[in-house]
N, C-alpha and C. Protein backbone atom coordinates (compact mmCIF):
# COMPACT_ATOMS: atom_id res chain seq x y z
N UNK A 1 87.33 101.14 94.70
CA UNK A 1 87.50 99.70 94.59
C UNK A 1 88.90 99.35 95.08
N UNK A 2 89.04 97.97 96.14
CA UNK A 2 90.24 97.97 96.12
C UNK A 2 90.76 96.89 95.50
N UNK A 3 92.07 96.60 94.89
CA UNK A 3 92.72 96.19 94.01
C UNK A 3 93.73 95.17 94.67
N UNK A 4 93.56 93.96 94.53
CA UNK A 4 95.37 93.12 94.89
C UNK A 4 96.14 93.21 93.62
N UNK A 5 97.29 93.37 94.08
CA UNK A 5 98.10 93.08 93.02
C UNK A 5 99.51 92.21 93.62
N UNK A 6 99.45 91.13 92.79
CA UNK A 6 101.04 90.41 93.28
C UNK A 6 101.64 89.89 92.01
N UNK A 7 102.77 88.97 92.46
CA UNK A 7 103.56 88.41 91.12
C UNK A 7 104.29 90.09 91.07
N UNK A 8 104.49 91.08 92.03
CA UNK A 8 105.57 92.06 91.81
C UNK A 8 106.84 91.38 92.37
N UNK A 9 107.64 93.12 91.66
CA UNK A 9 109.21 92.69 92.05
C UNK A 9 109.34 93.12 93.54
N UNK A 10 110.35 92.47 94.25
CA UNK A 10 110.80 93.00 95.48
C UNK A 10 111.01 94.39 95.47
N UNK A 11 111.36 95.33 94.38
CA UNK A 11 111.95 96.24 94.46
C UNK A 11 110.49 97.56 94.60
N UNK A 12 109.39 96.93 94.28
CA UNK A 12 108.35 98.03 94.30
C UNK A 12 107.92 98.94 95.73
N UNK A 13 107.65 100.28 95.52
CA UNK A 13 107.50 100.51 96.96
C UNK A 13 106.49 100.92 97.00
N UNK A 14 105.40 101.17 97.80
CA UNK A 14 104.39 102.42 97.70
C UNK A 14 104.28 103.12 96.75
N UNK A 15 105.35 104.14 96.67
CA UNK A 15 105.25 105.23 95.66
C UNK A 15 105.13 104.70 94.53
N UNK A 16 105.65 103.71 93.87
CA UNK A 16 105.98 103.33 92.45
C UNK A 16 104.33 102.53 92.26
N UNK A 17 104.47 101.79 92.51
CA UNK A 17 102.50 101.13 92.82
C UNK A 17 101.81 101.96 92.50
N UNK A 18 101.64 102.86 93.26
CA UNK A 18 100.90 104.81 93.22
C UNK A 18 101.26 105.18 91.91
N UNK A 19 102.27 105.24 91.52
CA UNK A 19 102.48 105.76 89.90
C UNK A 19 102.01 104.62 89.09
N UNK A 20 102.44 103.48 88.84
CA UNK A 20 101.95 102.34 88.30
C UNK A 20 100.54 102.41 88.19
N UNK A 21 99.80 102.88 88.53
CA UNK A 21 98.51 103.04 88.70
C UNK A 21 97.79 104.04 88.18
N UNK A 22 98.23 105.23 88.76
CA UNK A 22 97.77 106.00 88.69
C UNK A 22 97.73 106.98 87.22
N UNK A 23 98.01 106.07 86.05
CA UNK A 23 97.45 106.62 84.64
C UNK A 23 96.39 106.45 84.52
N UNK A 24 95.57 105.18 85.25
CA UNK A 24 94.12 105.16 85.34
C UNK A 24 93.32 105.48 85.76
N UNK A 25 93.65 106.72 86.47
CA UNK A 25 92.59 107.76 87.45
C UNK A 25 93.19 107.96 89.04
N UNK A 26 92.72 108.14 90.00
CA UNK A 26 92.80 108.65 91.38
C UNK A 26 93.32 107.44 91.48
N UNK A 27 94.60 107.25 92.33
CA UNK A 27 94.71 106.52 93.53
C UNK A 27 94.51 107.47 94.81
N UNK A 28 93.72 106.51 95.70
CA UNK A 28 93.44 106.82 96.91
C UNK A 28 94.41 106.36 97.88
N UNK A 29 95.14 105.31 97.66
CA UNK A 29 96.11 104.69 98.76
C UNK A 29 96.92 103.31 98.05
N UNK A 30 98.23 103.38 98.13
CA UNK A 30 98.98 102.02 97.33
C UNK A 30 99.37 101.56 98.32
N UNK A 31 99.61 100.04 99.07
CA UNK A 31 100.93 99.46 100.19
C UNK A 31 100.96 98.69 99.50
N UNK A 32 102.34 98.10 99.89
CA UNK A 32 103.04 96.99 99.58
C UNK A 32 103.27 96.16 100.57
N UNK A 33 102.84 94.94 100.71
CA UNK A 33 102.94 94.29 102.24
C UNK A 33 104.63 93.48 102.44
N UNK A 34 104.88 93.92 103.46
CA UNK A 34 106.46 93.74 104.15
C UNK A 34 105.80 92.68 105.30
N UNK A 35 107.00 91.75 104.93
CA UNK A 35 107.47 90.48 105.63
C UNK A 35 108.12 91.36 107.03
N UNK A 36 107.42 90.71 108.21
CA UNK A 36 107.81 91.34 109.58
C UNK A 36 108.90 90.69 109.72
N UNK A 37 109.38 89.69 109.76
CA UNK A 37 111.00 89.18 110.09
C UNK A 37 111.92 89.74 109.54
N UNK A 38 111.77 90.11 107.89
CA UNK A 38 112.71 90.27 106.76
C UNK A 38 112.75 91.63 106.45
N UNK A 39 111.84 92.17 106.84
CA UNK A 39 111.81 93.95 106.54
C UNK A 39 111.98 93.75 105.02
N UNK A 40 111.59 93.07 104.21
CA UNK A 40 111.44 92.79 102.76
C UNK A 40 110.13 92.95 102.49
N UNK A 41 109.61 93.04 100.57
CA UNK A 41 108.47 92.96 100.32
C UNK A 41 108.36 91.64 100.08
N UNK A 42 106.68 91.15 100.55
CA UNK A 42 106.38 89.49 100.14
C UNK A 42 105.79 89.86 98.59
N UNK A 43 105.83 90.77 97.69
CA UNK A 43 105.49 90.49 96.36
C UNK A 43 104.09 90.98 96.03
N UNK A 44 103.67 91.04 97.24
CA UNK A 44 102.15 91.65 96.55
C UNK A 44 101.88 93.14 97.46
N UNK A 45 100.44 93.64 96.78
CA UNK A 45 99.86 94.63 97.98
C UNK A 45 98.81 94.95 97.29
N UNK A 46 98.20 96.42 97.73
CA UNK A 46 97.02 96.53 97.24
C UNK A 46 96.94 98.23 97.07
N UNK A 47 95.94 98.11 96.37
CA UNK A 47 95.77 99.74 95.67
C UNK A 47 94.36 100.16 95.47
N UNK A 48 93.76 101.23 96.17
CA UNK A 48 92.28 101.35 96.33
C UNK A 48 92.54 102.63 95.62
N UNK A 49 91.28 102.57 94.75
CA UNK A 49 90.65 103.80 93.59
C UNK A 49 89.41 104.44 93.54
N UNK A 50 89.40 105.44 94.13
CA UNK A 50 88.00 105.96 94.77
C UNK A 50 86.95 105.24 93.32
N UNK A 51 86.80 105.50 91.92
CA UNK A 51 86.21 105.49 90.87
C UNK A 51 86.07 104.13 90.47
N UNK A 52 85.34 103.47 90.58
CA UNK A 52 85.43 101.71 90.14
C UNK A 52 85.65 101.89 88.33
N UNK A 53 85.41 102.69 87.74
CA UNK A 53 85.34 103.01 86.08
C UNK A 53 86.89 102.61 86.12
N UNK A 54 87.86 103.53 86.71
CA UNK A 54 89.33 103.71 86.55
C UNK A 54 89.65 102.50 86.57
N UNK A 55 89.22 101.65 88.19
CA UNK A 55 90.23 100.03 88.76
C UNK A 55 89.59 99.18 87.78
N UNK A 56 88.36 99.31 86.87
CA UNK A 56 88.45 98.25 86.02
C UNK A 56 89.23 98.40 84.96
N UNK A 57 89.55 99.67 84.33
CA UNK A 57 90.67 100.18 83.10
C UNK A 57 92.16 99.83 84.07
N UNK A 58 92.29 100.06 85.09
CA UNK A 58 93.63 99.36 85.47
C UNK A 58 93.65 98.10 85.58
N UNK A 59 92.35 97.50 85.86
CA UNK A 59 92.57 95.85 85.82
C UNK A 59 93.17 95.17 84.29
N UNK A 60 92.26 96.00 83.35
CA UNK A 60 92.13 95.27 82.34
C UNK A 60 93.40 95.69 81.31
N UNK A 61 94.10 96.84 81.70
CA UNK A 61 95.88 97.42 81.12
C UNK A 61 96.68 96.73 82.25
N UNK A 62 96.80 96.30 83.20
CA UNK A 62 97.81 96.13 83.79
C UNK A 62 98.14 94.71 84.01
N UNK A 63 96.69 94.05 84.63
CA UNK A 63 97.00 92.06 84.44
C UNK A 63 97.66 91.65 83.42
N UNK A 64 98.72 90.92 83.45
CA UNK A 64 99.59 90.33 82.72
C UNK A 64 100.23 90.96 82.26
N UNK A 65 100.80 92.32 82.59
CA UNK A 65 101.37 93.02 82.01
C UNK A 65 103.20 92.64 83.02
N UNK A 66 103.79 93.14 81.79
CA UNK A 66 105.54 92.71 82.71
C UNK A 66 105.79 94.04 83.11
N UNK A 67 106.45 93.91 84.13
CA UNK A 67 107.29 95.19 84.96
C UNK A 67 108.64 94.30 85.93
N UNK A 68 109.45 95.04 85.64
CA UNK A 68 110.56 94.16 85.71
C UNK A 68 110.80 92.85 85.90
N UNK A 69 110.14 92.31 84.69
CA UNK A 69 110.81 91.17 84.31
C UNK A 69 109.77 90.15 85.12
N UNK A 70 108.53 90.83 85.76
CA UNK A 70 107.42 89.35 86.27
C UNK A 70 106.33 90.24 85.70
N UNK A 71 105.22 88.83 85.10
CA UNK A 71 103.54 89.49 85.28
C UNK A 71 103.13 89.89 86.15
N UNK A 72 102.59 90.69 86.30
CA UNK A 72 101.65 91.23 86.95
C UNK A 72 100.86 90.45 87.11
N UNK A 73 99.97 90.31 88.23
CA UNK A 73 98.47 89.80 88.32
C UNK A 73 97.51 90.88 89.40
N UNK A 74 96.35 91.52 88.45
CA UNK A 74 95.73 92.51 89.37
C UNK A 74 93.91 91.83 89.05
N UNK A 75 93.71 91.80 90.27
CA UNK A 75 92.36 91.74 90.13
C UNK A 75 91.89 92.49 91.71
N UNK A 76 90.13 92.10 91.53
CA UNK A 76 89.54 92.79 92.88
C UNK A 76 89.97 92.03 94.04
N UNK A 77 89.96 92.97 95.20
CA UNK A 77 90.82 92.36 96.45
C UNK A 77 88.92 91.44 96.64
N UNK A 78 89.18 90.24 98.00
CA UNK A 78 88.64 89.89 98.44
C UNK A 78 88.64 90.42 99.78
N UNK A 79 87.68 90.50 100.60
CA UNK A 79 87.29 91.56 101.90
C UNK A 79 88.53 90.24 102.35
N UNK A 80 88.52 90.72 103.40
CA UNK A 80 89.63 89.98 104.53
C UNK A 80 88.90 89.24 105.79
N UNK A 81 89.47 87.80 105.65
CA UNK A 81 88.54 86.79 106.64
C UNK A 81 88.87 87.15 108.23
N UNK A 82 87.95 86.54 108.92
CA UNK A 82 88.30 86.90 110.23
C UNK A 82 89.41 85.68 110.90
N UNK A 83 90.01 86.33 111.59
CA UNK A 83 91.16 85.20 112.28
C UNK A 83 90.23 85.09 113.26
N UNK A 84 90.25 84.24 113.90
CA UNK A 84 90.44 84.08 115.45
C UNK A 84 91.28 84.40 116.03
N UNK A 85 90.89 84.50 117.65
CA UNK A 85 92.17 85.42 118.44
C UNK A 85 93.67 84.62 118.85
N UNK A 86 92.81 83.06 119.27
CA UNK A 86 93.80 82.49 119.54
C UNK A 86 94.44 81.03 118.82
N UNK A 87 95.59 80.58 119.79
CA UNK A 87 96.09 79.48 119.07
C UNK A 87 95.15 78.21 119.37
N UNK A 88 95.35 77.42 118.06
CA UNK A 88 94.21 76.23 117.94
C UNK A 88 94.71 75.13 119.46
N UNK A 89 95.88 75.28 119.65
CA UNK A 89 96.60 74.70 120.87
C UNK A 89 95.10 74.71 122.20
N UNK A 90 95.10 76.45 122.20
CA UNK A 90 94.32 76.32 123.75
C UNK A 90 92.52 76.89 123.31
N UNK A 91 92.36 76.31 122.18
CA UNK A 91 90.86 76.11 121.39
C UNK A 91 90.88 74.80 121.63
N UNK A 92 91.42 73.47 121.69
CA UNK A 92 91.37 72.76 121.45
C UNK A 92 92.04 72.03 122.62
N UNK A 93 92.15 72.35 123.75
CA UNK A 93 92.91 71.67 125.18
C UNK A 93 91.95 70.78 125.68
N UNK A 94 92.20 69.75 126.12
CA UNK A 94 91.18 69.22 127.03
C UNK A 94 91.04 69.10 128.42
N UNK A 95 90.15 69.40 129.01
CA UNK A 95 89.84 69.33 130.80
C UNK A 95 89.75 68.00 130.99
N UNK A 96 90.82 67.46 131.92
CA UNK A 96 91.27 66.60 132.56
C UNK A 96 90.37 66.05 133.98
């Protein structure tokens, strides 16, 4: 199952997510998503758990739980929408 989690601190990395987690069974993979301009974290990421038994015992110990000093918020990720390729600019041009 995979897992969002945001409302983290800047300071979380991969690894710590991966431990944060991982009292509740297998982690399979933790990221933390980084702001491309800022080489910073934007606060959230996600954490997939081969065992759906485990990500619901981590859902239900870890939501609202504090870690330095913010709640937590973990629930199930939503699949990821499709973008389109391009800008609405030349979707939307008109022939003259």
């Amino acid at each position: 199952m995979n897992l969002y989690v945001s409302n983290l601190s800047f300071h979380v990395t991969d690894e710590s997510l991966k431990d944060l987690f991982s009292p509740f069974g297998e982690v399979s993979s933790s990221k933390i998503i980084i702001d491309r301009q800022s080489g910073r974290s934007r606060g959230f990421g996600f954490v997939e758990m081969p065992d759906d038994n485990s990500a619901e015992k981590a859902i239900q110990g870890l939501n609202g739980k504090e870690i330095d000093g913010r709640a937590l918020s973990v629930t199930v990720a939503r699949p990821r929408e499709q973008r389109s390729g391009g800008s609405s600019f030349s979707q939307n041009k008109r022939r003259w």
